[in-house]
N, C-alpha and C. Protein backbone atom coordinates (compact mmCIF):
# COMPACT_ATOMS: atom_id res chain seq x y z
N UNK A 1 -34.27 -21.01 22.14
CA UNK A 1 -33.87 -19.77 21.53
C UNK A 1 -32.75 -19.98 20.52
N UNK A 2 -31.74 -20.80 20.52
CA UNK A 2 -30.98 -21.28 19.75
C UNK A 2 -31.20 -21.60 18.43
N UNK A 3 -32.23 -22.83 18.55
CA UNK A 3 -32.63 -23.03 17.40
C UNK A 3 -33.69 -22.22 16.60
N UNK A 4 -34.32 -21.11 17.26
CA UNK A 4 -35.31 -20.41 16.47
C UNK A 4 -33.87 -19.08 15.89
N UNK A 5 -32.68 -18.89 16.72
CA UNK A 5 -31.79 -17.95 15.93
C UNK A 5 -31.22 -19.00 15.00
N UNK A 6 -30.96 -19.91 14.89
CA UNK A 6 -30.58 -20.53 13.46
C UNK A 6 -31.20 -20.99 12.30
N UNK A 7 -32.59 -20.98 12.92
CA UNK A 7 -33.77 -20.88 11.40
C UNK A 7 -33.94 -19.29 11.08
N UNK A 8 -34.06 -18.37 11.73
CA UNK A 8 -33.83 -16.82 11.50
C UNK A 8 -32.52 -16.51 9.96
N UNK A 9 -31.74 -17.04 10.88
CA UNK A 9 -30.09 -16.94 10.32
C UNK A 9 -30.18 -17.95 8.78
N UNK A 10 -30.78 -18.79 8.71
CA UNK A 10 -31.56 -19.43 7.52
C UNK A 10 -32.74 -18.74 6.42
N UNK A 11 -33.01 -17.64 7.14
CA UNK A 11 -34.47 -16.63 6.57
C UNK A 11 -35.79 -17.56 7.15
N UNK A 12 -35.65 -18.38 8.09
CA UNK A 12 -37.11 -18.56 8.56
C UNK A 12 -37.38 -17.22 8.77
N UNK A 13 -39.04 -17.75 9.16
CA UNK A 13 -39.76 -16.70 10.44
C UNK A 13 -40.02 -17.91 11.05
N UNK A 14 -39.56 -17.20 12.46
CA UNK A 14 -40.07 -17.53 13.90
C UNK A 14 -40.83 -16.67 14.65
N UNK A 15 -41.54 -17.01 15.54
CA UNK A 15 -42.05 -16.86 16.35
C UNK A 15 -42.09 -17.57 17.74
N UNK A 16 -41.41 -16.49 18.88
CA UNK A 16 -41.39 -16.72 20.09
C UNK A 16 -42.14 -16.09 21.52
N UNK A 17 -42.92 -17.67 21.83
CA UNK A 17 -44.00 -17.11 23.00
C UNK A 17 -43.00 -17.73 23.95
N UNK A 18 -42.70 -16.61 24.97
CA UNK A 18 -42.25 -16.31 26.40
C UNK A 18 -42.92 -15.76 27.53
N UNK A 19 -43.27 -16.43 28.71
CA UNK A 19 -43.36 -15.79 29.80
C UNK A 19 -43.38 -14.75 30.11
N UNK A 20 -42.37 -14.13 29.76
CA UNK A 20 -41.12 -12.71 29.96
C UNK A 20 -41.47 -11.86 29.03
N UNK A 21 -41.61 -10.56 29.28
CA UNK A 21 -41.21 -9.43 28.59
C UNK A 21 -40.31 -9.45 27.71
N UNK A 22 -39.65 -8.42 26.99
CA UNK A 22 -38.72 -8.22 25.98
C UNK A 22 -37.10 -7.99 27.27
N UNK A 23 -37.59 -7.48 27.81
CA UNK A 23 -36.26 -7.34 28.58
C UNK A 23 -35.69 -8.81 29.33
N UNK A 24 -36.66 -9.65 29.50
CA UNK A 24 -36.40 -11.20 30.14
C UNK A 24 -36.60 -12.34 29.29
N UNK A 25 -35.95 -11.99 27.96
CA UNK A 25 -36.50 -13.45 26.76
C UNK A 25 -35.80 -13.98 27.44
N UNK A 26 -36.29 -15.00 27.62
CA UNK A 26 -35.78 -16.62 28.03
C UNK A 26 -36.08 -17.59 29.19
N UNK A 27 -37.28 -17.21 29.52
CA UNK A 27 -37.76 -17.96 30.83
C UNK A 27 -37.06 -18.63 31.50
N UNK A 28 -37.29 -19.80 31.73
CA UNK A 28 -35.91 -20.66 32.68
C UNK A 28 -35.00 -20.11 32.95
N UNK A 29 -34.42 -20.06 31.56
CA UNK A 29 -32.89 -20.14 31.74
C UNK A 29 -32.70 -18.46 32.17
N UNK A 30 -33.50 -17.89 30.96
CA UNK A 30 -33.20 -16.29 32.29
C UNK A 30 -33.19 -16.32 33.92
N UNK A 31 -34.42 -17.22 34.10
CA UNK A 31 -33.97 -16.93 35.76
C UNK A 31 -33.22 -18.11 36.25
N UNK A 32 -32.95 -18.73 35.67
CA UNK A 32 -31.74 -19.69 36.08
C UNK A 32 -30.35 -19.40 36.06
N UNK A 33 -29.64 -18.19 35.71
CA UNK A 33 -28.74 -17.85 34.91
C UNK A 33 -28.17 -18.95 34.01
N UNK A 34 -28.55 -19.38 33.67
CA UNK A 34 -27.84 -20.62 32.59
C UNK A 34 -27.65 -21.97 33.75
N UNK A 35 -27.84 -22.04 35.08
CA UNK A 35 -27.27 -23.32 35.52
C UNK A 35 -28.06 -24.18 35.13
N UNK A 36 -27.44 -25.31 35.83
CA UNK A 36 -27.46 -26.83 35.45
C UNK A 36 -28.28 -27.58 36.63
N UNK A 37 -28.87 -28.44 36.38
CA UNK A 37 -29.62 -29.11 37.78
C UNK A 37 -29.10 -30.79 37.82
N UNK A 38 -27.78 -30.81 38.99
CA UNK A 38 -27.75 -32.25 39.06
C UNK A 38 -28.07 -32.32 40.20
N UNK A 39 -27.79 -33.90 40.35
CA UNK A 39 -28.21 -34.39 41.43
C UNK A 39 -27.34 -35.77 41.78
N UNK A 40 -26.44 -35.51 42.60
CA UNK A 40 -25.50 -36.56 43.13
C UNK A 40 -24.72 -37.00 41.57
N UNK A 41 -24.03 -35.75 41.06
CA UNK A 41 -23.51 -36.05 39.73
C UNK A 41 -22.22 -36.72 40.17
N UNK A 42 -21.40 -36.96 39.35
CA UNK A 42 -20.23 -37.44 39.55
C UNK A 42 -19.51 -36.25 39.64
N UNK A 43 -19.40 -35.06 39.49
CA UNK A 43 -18.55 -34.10 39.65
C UNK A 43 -19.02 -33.38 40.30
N UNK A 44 -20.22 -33.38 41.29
CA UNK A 44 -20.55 -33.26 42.86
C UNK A 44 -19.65 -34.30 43.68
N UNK A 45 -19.39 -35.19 43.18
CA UNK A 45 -19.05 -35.89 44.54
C UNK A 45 -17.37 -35.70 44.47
N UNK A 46 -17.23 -35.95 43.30
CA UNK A 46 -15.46 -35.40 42.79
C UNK A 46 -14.69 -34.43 44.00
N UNK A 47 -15.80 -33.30 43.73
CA UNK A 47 -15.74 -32.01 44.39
C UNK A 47 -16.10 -31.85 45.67
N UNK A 48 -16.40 -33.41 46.45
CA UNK A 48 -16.88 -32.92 48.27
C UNK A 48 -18.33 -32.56 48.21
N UNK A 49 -19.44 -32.89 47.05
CA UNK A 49 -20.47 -31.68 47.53
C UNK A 49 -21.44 -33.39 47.66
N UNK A 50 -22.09 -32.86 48.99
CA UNK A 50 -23.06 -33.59 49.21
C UNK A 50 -24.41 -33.47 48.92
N UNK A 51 -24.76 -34.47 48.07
CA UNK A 51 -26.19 -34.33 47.50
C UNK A 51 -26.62 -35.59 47.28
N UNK A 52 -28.23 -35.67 47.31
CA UNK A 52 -29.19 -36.68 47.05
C UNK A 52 -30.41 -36.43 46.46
N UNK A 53 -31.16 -37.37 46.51
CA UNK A 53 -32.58 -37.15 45.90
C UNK A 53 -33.80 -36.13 46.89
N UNK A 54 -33.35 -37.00 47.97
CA UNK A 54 -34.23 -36.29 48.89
C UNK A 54 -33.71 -34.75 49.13
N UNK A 55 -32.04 -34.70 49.22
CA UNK A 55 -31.56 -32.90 49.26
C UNK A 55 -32.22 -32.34 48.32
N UNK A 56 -32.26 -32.85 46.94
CA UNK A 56 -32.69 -31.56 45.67
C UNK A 56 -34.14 -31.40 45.79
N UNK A 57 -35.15 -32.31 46.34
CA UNK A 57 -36.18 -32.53 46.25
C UNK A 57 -37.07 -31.46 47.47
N UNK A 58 -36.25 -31.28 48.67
CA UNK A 58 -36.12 -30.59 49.64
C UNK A 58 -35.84 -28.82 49.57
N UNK A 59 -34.54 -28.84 48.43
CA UNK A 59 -33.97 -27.75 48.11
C UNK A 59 -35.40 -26.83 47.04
N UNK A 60 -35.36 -27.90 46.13
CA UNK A 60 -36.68 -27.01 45.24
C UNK A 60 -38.11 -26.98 46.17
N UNK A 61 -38.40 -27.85 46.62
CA UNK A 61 -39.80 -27.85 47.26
C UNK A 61 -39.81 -26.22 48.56
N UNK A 62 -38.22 -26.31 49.35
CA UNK A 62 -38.23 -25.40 50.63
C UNK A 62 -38.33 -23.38 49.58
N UNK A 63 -37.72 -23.97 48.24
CA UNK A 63 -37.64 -22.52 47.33
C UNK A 63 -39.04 -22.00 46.73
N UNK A 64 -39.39 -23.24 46.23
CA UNK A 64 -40.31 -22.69 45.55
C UNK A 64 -41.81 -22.52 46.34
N UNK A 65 -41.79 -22.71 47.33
CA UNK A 65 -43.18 -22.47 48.49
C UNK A 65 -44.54 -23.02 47.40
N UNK A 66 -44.50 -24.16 47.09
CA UNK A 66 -46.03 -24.26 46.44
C UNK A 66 -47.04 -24.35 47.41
N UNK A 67 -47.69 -23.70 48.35
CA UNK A 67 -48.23 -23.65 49.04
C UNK A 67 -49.90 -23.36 48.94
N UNK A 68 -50.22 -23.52 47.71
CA UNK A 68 -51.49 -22.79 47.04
C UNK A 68 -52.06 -24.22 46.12
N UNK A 69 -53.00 -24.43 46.22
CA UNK A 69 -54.37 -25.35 45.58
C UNK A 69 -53.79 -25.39 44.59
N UNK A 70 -53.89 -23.96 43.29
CA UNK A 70 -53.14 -24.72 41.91
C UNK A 70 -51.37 -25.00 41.95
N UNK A 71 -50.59 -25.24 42.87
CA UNK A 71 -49.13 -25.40 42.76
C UNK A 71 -49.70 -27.03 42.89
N UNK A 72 -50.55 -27.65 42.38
CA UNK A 72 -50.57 -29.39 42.44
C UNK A 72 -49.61 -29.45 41.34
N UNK A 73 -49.67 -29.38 40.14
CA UNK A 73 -48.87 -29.66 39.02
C UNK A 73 -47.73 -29.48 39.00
N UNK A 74 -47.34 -27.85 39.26
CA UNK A 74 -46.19 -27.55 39.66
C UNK A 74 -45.16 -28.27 41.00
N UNK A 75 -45.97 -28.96 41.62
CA UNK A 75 -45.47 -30.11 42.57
C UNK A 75 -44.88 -30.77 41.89
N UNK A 76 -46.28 -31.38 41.06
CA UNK A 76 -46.08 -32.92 40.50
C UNK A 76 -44.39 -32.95 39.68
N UNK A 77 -44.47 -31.77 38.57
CA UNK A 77 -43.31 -31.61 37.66
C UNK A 77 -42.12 -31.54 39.08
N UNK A 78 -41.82 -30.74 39.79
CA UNK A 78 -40.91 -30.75 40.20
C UNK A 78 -40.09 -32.21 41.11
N UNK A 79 -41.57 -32.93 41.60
CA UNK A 79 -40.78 -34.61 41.69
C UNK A 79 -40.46 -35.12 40.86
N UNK A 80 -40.91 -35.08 39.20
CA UNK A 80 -40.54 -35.82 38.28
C UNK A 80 -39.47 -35.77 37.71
N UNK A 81 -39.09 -33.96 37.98
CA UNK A 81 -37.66 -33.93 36.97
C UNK A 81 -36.67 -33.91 38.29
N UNK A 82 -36.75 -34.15 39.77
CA UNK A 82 -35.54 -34.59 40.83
C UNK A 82 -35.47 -35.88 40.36
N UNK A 83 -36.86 -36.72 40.20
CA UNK A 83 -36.41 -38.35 40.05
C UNK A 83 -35.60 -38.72 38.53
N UNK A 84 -36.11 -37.77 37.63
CA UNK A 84 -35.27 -37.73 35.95
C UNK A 84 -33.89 -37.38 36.23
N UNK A 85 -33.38 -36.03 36.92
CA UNK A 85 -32.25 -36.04 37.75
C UNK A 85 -31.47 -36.87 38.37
């Protein structure tokens, strides 16, 4: 969204396909409120907070219930970006 408001702000045209309605531009990060996804960062551990691969991997898998035939992919992505993490 950033960069399509600074080609705007340039006189592009953009065009933005979202998930979301007009009231929820911004997929992710709308329902993310803006956070961040680490995983055993250095300013987790700074801070006392205990985390690992297997916690975040646990944490998204116990949230997001893929429990359905097509959540294969949606699996797959979510091990790839704990192990990119």
């Amino acid at each position: 969204l950033v960069a399509a408001c600074e080609l705007v702000e340039r006189g592009r045209s953009v065009l933005i396909v979202d998930q979301e309605n007009e009231a929820n531009v911004g997929g992710q990060a709308f329902w993310s409120f803006g956070g961040l996804f680490f995983v055993d960062s250095p300013e987790q551990r700074r801070l006392g907070i205990r985390d690992s691969h297997e916690l975040a991997l646990q944490d998204w898998l116990g949230s997001a219930g893929f429990d359905r035939t097509e959540d294969h992919w949606p699996r797959q992505w979510a091990h790839a970006y704990v192990d990119f993490a």
